[in-house]
Protein backbone atom coordinates (compact mmCIF):
# COMPACT_ATOMS: atom_id res chain seq x y z
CA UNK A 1 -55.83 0.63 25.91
CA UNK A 2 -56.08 0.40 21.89
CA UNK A 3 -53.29 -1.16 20.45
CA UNK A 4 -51.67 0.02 17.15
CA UNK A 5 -52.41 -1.64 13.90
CA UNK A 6 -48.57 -2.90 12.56
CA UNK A 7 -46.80 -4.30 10.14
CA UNK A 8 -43.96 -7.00 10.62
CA UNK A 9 -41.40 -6.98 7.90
CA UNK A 10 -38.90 -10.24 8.57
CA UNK A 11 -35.77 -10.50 6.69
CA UNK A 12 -32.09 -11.84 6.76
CA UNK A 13 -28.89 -10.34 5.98
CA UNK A 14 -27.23 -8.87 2.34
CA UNK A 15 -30.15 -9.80 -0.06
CA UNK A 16 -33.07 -10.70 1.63
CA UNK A 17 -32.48 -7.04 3.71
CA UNK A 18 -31.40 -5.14 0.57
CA UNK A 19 -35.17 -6.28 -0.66
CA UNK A 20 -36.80 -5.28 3.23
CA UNK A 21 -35.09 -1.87 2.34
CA UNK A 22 -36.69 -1.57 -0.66
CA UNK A 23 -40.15 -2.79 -0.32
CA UNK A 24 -40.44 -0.60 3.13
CA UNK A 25 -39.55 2.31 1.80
CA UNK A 26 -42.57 1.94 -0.81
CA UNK A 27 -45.09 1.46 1.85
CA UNK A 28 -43.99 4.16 3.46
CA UNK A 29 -45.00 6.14 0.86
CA UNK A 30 -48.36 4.93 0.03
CA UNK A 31 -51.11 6.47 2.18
CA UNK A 32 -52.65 3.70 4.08
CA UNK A 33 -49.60 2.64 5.28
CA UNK A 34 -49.03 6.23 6.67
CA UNK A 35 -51.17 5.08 10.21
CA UNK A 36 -49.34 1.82 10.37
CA UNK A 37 -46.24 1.00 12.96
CA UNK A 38 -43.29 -1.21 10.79
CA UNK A 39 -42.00 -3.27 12.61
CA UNK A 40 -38.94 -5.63 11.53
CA UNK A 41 -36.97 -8.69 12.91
CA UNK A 42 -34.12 -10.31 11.46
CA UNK A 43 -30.71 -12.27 12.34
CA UNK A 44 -29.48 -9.53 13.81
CA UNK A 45 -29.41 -5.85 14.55
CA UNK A 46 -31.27 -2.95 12.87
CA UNK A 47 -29.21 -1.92 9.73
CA UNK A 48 -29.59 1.77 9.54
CA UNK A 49 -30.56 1.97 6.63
CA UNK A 50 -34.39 -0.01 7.21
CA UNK A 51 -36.73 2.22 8.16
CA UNK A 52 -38.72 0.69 10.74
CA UNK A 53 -40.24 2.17 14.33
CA UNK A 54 -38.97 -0.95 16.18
CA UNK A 55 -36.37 -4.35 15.18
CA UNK A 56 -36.19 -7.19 17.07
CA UNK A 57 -33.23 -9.84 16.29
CA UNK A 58 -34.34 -13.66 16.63
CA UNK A 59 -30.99 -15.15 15.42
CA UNK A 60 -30.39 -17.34 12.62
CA UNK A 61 -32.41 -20.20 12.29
CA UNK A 62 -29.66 -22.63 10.98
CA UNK A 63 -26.23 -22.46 10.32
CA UNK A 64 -25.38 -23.50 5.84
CA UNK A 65 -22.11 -24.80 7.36
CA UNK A 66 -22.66 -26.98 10.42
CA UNK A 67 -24.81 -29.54 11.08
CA UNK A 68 -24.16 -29.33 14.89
CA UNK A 69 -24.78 -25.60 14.84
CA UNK A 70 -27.54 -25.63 13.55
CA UNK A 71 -29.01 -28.25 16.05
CA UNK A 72 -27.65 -25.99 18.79
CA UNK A 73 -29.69 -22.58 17.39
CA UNK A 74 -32.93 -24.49 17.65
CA UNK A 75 -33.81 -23.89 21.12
CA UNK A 76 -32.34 -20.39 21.57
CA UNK A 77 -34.51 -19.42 18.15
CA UNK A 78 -37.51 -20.60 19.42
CA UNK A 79 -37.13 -19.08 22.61
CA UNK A 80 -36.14 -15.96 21.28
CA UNK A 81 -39.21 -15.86 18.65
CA UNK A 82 -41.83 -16.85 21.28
CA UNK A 83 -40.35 -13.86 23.30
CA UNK A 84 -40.22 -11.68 19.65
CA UNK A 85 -44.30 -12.44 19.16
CA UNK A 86 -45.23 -12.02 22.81
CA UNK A 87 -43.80 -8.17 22.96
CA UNK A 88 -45.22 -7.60 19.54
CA UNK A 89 -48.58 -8.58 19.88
CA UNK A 90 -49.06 -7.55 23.82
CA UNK A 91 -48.37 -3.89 22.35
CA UNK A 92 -49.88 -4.36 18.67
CA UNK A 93 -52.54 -5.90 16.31
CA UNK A 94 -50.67 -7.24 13.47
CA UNK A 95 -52.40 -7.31 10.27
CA UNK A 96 -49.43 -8.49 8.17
CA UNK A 97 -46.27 -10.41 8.27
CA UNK A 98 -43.75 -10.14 5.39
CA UNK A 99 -40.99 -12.13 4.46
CA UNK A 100 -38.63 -11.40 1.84
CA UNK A 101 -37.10 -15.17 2.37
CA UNK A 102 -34.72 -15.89 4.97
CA UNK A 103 -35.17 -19.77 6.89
CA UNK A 104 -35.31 -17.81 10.23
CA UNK A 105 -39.23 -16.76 9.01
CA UNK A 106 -40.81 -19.89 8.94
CA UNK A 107 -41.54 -20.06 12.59
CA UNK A 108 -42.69 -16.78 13.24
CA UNK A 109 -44.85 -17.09 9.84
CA UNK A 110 -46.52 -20.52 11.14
CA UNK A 111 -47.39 -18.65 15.04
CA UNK A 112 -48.70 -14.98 12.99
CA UNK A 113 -50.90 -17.59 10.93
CA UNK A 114 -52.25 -19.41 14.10
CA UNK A 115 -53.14 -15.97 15.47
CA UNK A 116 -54.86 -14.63 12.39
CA UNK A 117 -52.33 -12.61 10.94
CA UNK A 118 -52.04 -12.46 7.14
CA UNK A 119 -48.80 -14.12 5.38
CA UNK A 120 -47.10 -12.85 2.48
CA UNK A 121 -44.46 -14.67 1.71
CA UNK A 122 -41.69 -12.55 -1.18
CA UNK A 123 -39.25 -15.71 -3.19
CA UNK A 124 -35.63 -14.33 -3.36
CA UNK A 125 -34.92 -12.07 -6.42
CA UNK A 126 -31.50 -14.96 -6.63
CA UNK A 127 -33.97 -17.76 -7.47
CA UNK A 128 -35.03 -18.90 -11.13
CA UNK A 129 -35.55 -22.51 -11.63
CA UNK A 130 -34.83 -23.86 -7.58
CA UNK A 131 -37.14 -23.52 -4.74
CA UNK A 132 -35.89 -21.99 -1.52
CA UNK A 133 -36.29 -23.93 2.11
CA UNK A 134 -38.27 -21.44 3.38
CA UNK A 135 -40.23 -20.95 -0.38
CA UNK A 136 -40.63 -25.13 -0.23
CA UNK A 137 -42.59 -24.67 3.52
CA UNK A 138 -44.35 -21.32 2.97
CA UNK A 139 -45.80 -21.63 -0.12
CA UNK A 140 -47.75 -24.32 1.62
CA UNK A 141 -49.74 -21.33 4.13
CA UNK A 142 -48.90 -18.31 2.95
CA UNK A 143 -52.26 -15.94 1.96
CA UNK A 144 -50.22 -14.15 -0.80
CA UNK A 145 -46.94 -15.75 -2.14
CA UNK A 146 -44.68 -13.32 -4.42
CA UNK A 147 -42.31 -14.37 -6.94
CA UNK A 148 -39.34 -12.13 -8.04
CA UNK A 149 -38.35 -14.23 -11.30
CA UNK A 150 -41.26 -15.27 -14.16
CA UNK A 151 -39.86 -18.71 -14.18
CA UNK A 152 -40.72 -19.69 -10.74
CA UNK A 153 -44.44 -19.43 -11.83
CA UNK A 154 -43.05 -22.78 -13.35
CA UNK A 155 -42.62 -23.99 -9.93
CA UNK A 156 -45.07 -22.03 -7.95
CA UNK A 157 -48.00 -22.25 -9.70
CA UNK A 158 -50.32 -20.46 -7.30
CA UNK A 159 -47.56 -17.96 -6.93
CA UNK A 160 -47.80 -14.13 -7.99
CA UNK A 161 -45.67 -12.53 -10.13
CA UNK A 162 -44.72 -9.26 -8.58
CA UNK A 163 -41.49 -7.86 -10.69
CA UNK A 164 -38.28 -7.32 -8.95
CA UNK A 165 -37.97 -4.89 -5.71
């Protein structure tokens, strides 16, 4: 049985999906994207308007409020990512992962890259002279890392400067 050739597309919620939404619907119209299933995962269900031909939800990584809650989504979001890249890749052959920043992509990014799938890695659009936590880890791996903002070349200086979304 041949498996499909995919993309994964992993974002969060308000801007990190606003830029998903954006930078899908440009692939979809470039021609060698045409052949390619889009898949997506994020925090939590498929917002309507991200066009993608399946969405799984892992769950937030880490909660910016609570120590404690965060502790307690560790287990559930590893669980739920192992389960996210087994369904995925026992039906696919991803040839890219893409993150448009949320924390909750760091652990899929690090598995993809263990199994040969290429990393690209977007900053958020919000940063300028900060790093993000999951810019800070996946700049270290990432095969193409994407900056939003010229100033975080500053910062990133193996980065690419690819305009806003």
């Amino acid at each position: 049985m041949s498996k499909n050739k995919a993309i994964v597309m992993c974002f969060g919620r308000g801007g990190h999906q606003e830029q998903a939404r954006r930078l899908l619907a440009r692939l979809k119209e470039e021609p060698e994207f045409a052949q390619l299933s889009i898949i997506t995962c994020s925090d939590g269900p498929k917002p309507k308007s991200v066009l993608s031909d399946e969405h799984y939800s892992i769950g937030e990584t880490r909660d910016k409020h609570s120590l404690f809650k965060s502790v307690a989504n560790i287990f559930p979001h590893i669980f739920l990512t192992l389960q996210f890249i087994f369904n995925v890749s026992s039906r696919n052959r991803v040839k890219t992962f893409i993150s448009t920043g949320p924390g909750l992509s760091i652990l899929p990014s690090l598995i993809f890259k263990v199994l040969g799938v290429k990393i690209v890695f977007i900053e958020s659009w919000s940063k300028f002279n900060t790093k993000s936590l999951s810019g800070k880890c996946l700049y270290l791996f990432a095969d193409e890392f994407i900056v939003q903002n010229r100033k975080l070349l500053l910062i990133y200086p193996n980065a690419k400067y690819g305009g806003r979304l």
